[in-house]
Protein backbone atom coordinates (compact mmCIF):
# COMPACT_ATOMS: atom_id res chain seq x y z
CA UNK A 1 -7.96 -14.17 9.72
CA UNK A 2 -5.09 -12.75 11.74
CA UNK A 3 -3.04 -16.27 10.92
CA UNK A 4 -3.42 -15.24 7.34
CA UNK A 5 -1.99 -12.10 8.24
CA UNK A 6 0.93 -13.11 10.24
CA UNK A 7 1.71 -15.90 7.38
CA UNK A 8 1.48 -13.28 4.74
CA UNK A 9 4.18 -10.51 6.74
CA UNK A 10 6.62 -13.86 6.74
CA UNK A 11 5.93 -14.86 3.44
CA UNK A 12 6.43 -11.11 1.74
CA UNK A 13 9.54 -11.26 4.05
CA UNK A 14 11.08 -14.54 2.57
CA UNK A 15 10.37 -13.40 -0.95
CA UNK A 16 12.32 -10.60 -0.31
CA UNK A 17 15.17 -11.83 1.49
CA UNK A 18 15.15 -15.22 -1.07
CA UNK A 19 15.60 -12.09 -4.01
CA UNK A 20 18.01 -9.83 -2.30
CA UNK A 21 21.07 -9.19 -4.33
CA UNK A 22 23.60 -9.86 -1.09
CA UNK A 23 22.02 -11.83 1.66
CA UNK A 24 24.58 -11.70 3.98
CA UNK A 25 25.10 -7.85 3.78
CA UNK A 26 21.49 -7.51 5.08
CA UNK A 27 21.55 -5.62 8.30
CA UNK A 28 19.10 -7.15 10.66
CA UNK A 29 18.66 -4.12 12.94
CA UNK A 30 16.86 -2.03 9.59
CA UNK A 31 14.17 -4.95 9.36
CA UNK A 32 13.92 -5.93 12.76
CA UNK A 33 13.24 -2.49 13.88
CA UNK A 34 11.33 -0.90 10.67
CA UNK A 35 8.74 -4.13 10.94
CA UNK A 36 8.40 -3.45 14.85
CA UNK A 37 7.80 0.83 13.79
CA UNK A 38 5.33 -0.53 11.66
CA UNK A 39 3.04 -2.83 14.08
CA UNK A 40 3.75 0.33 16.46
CA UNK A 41 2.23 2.52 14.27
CA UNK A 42 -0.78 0.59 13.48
CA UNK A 43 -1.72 -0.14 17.40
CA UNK A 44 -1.19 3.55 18.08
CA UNK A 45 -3.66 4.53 14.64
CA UNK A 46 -5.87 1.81 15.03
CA UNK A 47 -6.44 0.57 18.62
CA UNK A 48 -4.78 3.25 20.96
CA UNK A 49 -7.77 5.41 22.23
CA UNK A 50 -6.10 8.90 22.48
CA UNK A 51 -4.46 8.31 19.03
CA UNK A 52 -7.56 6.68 17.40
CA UNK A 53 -9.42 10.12 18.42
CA UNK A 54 -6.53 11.64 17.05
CA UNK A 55 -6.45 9.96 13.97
CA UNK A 56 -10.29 10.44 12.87
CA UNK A 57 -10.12 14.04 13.88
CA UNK A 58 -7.59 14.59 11.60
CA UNK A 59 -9.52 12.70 8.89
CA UNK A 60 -12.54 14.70 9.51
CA UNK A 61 -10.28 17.29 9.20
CA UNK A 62 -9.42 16.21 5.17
CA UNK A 63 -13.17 15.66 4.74
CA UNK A 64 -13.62 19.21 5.92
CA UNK A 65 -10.81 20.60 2.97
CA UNK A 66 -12.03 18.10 0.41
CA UNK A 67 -15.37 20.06 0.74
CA UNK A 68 -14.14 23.24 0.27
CA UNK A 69 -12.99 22.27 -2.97
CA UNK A 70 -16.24 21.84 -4.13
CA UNK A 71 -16.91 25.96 -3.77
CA UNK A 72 -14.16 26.15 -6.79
CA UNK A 73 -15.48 23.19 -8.60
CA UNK A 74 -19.57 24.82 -8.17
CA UNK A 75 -18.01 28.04 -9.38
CA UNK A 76 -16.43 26.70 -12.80
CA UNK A 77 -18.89 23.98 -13.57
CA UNK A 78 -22.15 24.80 -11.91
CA UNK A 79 -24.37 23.10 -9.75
CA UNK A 80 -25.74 20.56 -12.39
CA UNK A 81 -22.38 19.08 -12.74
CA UNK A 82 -21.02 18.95 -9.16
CA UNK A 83 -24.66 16.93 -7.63
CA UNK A 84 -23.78 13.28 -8.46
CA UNK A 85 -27.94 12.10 -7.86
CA UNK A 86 -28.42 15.16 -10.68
CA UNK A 87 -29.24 14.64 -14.46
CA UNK A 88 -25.63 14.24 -15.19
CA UNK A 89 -24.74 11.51 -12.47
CA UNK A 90 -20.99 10.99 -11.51
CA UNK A 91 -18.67 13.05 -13.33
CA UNK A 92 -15.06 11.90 -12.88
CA UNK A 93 -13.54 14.52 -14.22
CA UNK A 94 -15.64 17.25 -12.23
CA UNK A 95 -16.02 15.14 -9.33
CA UNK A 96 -12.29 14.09 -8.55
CA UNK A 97 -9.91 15.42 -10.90
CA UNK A 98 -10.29 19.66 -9.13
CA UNK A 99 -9.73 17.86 -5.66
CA UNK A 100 -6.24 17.32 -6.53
CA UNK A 101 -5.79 20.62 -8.29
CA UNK A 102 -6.78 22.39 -5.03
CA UNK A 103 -5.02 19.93 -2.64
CA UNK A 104 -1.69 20.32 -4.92
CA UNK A 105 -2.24 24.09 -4.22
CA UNK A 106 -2.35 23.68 -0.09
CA UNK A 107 0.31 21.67 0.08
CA UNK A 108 2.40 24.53 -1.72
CA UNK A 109 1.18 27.13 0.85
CA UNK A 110 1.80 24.84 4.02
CA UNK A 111 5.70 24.23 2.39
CA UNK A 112 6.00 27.90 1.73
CA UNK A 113 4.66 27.78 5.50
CA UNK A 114 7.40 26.12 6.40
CA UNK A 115 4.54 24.06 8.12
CA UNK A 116 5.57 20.51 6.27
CA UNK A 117 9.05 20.73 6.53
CA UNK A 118 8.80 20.82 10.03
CA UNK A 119 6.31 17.72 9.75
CA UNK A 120 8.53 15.71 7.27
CA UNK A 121 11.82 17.04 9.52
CA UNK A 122 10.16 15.37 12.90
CA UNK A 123 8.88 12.45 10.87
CA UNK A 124 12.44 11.79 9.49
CA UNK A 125 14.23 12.48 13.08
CA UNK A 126 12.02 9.47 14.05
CA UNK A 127 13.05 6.65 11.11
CA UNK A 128 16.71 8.01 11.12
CA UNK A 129 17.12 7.75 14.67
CA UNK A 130 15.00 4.20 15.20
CA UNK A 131 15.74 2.31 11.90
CA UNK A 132 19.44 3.74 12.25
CA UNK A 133 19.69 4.90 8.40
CA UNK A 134 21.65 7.94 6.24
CA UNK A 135 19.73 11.30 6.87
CA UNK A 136 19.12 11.33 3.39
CA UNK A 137 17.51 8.03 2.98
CA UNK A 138 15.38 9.14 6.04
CA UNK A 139 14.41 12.48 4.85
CA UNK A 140 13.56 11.24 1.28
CA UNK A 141 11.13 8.40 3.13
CA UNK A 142 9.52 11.13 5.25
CA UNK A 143 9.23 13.14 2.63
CA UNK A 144 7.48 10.45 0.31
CA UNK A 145 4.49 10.27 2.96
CA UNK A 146 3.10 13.83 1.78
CA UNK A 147 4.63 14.23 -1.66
CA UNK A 148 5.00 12.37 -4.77
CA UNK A 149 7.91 10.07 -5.83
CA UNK A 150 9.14 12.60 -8.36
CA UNK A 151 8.59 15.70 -5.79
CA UNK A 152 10.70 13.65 -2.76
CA UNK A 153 13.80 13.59 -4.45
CA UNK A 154 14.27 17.18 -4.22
CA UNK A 155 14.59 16.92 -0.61
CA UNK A 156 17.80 15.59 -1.31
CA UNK A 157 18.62 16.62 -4.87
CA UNK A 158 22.49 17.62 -3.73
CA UNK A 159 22.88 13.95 -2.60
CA UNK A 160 21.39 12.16 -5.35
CA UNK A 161 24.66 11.95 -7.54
CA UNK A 162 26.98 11.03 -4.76
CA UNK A 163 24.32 8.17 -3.73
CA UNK A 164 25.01 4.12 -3.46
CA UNK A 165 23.13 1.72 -5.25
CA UNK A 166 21.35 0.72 -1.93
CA UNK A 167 20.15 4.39 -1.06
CA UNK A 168 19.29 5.07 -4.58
CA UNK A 169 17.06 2.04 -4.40
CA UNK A 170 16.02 3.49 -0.79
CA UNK A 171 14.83 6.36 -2.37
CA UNK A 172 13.53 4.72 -5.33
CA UNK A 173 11.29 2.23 -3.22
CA UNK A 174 10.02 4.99 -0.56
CA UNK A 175 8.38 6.70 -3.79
CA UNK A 176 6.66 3.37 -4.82
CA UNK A 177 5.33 2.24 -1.50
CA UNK A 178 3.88 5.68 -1.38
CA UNK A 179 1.32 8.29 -2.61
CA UNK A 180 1.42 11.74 -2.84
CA UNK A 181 -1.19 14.28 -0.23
CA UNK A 182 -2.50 16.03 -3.90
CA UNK A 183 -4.25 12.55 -5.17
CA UNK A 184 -5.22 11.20 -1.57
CA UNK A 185 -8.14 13.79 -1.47
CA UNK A 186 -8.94 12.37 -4.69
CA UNK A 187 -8.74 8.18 -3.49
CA UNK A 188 -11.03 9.70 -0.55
CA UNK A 189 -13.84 11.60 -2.47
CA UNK A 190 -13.44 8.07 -5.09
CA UNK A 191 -14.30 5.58 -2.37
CA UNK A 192 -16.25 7.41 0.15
CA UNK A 193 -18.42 9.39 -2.21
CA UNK A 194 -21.02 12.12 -0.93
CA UNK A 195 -21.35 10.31 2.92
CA UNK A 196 -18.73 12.48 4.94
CA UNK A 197 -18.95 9.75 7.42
CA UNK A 198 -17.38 7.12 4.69
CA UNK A 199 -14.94 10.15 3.67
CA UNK A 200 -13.68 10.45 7.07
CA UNK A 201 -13.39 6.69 7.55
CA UNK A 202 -10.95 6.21 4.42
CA UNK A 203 -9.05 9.07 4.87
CA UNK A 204 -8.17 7.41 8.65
CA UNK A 205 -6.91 4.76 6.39
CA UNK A 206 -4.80 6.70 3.51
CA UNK A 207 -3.62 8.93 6.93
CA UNK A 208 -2.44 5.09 8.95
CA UNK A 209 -0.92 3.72 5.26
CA UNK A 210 0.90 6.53 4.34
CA UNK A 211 2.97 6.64 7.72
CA UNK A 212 3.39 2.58 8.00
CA UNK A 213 4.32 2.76 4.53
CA UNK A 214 7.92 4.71 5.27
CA UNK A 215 9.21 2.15 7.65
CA UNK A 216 8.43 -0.90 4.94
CA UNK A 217 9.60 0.64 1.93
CA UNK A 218 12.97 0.82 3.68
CA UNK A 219 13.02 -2.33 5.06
CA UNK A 220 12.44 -4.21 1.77
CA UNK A 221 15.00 -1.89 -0.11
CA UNK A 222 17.53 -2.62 2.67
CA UNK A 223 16.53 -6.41 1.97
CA UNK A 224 16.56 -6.30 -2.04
CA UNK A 225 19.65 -4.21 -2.28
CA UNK A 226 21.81 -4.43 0.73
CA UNK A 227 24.40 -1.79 1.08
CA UNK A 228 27.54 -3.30 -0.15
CA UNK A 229 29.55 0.45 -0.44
CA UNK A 230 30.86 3.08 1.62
CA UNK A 231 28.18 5.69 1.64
CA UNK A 232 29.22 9.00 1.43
CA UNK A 233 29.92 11.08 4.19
CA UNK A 234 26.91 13.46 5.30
CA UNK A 235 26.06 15.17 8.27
CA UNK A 236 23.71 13.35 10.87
CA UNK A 237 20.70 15.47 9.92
CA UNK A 238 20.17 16.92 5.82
CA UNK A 239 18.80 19.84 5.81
CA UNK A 240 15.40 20.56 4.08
CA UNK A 241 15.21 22.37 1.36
CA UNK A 242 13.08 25.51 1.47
CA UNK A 243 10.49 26.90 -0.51
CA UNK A 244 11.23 28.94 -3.66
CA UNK A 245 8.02 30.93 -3.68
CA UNK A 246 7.62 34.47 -2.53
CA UNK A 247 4.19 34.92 -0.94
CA UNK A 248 1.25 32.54 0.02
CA UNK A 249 -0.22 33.88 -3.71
CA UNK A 250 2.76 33.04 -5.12
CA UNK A 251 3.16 29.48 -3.49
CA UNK A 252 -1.08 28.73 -3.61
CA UNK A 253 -0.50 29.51 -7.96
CA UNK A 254 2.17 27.42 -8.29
CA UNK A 255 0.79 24.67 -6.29
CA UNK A 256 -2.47 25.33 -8.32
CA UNK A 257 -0.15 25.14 -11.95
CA UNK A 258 1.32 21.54 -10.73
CA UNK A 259 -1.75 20.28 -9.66
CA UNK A 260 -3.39 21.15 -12.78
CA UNK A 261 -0.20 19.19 -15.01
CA UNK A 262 -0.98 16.28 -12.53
CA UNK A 263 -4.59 16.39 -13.71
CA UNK A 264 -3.90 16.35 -16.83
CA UNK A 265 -1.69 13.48 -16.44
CA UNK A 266 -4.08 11.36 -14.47
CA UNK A 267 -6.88 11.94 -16.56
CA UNK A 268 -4.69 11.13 -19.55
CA UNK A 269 -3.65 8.01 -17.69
CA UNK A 270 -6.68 6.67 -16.99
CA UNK A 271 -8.53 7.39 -20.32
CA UNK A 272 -5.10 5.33 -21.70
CA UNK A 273 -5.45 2.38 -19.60
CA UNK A 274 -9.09 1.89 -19.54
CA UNK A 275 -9.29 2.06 -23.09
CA UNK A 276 -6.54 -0.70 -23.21
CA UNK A 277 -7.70 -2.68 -20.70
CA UNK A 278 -10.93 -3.15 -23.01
CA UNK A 279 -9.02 -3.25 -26.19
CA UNK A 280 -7.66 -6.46 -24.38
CA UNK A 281 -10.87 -7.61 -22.70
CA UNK A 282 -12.26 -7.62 -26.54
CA UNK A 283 -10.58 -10.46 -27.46
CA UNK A 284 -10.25 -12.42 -24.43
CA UNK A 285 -14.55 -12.29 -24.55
CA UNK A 286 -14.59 -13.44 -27.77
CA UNK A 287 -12.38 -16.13 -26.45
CA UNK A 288 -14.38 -17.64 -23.45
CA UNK A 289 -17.52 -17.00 -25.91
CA UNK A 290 -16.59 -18.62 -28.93
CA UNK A 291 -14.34 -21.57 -28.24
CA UNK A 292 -16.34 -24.51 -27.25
CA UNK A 293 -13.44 -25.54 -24.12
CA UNK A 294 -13.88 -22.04 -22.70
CA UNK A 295 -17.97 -22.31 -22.82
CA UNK A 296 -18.15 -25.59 -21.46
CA UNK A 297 -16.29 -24.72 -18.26
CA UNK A 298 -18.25 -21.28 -18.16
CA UNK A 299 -21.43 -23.70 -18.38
CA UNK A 300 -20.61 -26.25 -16.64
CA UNK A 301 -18.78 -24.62 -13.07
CA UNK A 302 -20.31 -21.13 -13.45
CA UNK A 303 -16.88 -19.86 -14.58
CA UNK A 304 -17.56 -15.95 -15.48
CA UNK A 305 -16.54 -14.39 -18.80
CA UNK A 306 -12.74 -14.51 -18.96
CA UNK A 307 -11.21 -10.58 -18.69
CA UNK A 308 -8.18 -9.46 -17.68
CA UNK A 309 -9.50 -8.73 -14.35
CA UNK A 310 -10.79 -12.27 -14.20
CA UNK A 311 -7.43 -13.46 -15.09
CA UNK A 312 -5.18 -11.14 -12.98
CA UNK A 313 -7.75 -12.16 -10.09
CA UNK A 314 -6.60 -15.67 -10.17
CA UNK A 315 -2.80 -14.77 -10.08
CA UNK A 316 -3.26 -12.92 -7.27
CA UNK A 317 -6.06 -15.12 -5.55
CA UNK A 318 -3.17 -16.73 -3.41
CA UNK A 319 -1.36 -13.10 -2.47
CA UNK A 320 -4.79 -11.97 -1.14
CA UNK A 321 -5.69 -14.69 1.15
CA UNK A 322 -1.85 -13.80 2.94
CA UNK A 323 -3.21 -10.50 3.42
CA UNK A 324 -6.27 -11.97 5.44
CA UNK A 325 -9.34 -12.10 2.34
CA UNK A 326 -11.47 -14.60 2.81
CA UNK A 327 -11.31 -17.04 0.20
CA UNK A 328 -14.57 -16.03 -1.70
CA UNK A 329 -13.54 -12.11 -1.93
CA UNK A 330 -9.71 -13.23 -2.88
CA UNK A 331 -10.72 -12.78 -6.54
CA UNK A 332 -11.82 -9.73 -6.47
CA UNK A 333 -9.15 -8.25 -4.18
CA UNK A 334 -6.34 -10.00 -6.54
CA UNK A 335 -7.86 -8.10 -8.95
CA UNK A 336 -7.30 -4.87 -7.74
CA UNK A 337 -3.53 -6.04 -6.54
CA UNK A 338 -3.38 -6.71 -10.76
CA UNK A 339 -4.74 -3.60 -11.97
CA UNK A 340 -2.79 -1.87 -9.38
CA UNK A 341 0.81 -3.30 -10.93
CA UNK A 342 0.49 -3.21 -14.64
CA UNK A 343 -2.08 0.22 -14.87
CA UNK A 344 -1.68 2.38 -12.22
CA UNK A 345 -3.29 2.58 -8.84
CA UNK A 346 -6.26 5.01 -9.56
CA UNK A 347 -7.48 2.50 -12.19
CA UNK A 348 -7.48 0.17 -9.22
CA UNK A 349 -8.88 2.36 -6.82
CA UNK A 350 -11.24 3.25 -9.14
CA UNK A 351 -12.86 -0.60 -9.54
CA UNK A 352 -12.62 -0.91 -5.75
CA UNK A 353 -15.11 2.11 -5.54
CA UNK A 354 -17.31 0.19 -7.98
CA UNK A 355 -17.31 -3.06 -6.47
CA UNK A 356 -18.01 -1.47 -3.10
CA UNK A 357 -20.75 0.89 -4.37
CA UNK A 358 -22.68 -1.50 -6.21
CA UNK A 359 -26.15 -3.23 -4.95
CA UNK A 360 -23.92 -6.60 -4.66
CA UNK A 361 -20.60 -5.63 -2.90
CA UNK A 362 -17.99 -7.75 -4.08
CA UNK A 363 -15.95 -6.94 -0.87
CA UNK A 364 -16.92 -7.06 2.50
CA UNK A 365 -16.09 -3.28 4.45
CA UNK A 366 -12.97 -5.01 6.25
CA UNK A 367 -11.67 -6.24 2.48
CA UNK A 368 -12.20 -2.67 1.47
CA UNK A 369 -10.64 -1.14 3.86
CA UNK A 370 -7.40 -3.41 3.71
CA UNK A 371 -7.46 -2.91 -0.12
CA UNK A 372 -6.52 0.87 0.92
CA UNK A 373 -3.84 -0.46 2.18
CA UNK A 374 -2.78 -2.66 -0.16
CA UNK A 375 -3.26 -0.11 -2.68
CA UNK A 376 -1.86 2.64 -1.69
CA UNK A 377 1.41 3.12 -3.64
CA UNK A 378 2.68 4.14 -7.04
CA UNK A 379 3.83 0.60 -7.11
CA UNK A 380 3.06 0.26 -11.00
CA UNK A 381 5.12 -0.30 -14.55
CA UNK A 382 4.17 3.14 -15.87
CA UNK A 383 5.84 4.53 -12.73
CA UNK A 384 8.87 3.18 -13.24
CA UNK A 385 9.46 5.25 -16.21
CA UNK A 386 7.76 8.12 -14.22
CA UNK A 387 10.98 8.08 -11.35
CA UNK A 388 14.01 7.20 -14.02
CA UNK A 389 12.98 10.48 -15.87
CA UNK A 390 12.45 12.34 -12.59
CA UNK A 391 15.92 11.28 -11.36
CA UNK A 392 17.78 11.43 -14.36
CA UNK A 393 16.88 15.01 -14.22
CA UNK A 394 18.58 15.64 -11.19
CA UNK A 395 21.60 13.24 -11.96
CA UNK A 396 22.11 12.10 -15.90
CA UNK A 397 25.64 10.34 -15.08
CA UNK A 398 22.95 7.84 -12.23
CA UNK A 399 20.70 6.85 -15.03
CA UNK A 400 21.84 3.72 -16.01
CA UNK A 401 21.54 2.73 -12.15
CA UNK A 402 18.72 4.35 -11.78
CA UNK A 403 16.96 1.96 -15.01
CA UNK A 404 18.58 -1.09 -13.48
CA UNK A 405 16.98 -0.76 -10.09
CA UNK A 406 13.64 0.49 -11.24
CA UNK A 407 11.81 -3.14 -11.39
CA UNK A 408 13.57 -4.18 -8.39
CA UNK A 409 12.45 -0.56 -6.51
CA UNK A 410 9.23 -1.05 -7.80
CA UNK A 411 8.43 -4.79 -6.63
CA UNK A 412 9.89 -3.80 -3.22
CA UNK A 413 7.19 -0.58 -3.21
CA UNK A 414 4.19 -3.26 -3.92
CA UNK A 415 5.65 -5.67 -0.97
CA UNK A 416 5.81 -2.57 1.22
CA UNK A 417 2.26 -1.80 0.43
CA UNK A 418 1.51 -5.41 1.00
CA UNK A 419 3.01 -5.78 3.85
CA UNK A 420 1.25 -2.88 5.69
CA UNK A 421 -1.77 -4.22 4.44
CA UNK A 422 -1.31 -7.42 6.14
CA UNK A 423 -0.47 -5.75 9.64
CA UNK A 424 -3.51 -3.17 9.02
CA UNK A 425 -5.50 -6.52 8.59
CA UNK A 426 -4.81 -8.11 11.62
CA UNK A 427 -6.72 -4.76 13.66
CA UNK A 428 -9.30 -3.79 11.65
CA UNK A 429 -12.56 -5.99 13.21
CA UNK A 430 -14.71 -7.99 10.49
């Protein structure tokens, strides 16, 4: 498997470089080292004893605060609700949808802290100083691994108007390849359900994607959009911005307002795009069951019905196998890489839970656990629209850039996430 891996990373790589916008105006040193930071990362997360200890107690750590959730969740709902082997089953929207509510609410208190910024400060030191980029392209990356790509920005909302195309697409790309602390307790409690063991395993894999993420998100906006202006001058280091709350109370409410809206909006989003993704199933089975080509393949090579899934499976049968599938689970894992791009990512995430939690596993544990990878990104269309409103916000007179680098932003996000999949894939054992 590790050859697929390796021939994936230089494929992704090529596709990149074959669609950058000025080839020669590449700089070498931003790929070069952001690829090495990457494989760095992963040997320290994944195969470096100390940090491997490190790394689970940490994620033992999120298992801990995902539980405490549940004493909010037990209080509002009852106990009926919250025990998924109960009369009720598996509630989404009681089991998942309050772990981002209260995780959106921590987050506040460690920024009012001051706690992250020193985090996402040491973090950026680290890509600024070894990928030699702008302090605010660095400080929006770092700040993409714990936030979400319309929170980031205001790291650096007094650059944002004064930006080049390149570091607009920088900071653009970093919120793609990325996903935001308040939904990762979510993804966890999704694919690990009630085991803690299985919690604690996934969330060592959101922890390991999230930071491999920063350094490939640059290097494949650096490779789609070159920087072909003068950037504007800026001190070495950008200073974070500080919290605008006035107490923990304060800061925990607010968190707990934004978390709510974000709730809201996934809920909304998901109810949207699983009801269209059967409105198009509908006639797409009526299709492969009614039209005597379709039913003769279907009886003749076992062919199942034709879906979307089916179909996006195929397209993205090839892509999987260069992130190390085995041929027989590439289907299914193209699938997800499908749902991931034209829904959004929970809808993906939320069929990789299902095809690992049901009596016949369509993926192996080592395809699962590189689909976290792969996955884990707001690499999708409805984003796109997401980040040019979010921007625009902070500079109208960018927007028309901003629109005209959102598909290339967003394809460079999804080869990011790619990408660290297929380095994840080459140390996590079959």
């Amino acid at each position: 498997m590790a050859y697929q891996g390796a021939l994936g990373i230089l494929a992704l790589l090529g596709i990149a470089i074959a669609c950058s916008q000025h080839r020669r105006r590449i700089r070498w040193r931003i790929v070069a080292s952001g690829m090495a930071l990457q494989v760095v990362i992963a040997t320290l997360c994944l195969s470096f004893p100390p940090l491997v200890a490190a790394i689970e107690a940490a994620a033992r750590g999120v298992t801990l605060v995902i539980s405490f959730s549940a004493a909010g969740s037990r209080f509002i709902f009852g106990e009926q609700l919250l025990d998924p082997g109960g009369p009720w089953g598996f509630v989404f929207a009681v089991q998942v949808l309050p772990i981002i509510i209260f995780f959106a609410a921590l987050m506040s208190v460690l920024y009012h802290l001051g706690i992250m910024q020193r985090v996402v400060g040491a973090l950026a030191w680290v890509l600024r100083r070894s990928m030699g980029i702008s302090g605010t392209e660095a400080l929006s990356a770092a700040a993409n691994v714990f936030v979400g790509q319309t929170e980031a920005p205001l790291c650096v909302r007094p650059y944002v108007p004064l930006m080049t195309r390149s570091q607009i697409a920088c900071l653009m790309t970093g919120g793609f390849a990325t996903i935001a602390g308040s939904v990762m307790g979510a993804y966890i409690q999704m694919l690990g359900g009630s085991d803690p063991d299985q919690q604690a395993l996934f969330a060592k894999h959101f922890l390991t994607a999230s930071l491999m993420s920063a350094p490939a998100a640059i290097v494949f906006a650096k490779i789609l959009t070159p920087e072909s202006e003068e950037p504007p001058d800026e001190r070495s280091a950008v200073p974070l911005r500080t919290h605008d709350t006035r107490n923990i109370l304060d800061a925990a409410a607010v968190g707990a307002t934004e978390g709510l809206r974000l709730a809201v909006n996934v809920a909304a989003m998901l109810l949207a795009f699983v009801s269209l993704l059967a409105l198009l199933n509908w006639p797409l089975a009526a299709l492969s069951e009614n039209v005597e080509l379709f039913r003769g393949l279907r009886d003749a090579n076992g062919v199942p019905p034709i879906t979307l899934e089916y179909l996006l499976g195929l397209i993205f049968r090839p892509l999987a196998m260069l992130m190390g599938i085995p041929w027989g689970e590439a289907g299914a894992f193209g699938s997800l890489l499908g749902q991931q791009l034209i829904a959004t990512e929970f809808v993906a995430y939320k069929s990789l839970a299902a095809m690992t939690q049901s009596a016949e596993p369509a993926l192996s544990p080592r395809s699962a656990q590189i689909a976290t990878y792969a996955l884990c990104g707001f690499a999708n269309l409805p984003s796109i629209a997401i980040q040019i409103g979010g921007l625009s916000a902070m500079a109208p007179q960018r927007r028309s850039d901003f629109a005209a680098l959102g598909l290339r932003a967003m394809a460079g996000g999804a080869m990011a996430c790619w990408t660290t999949a297929a380095i994840a894939g080459l140390f996590i054992a079959g």
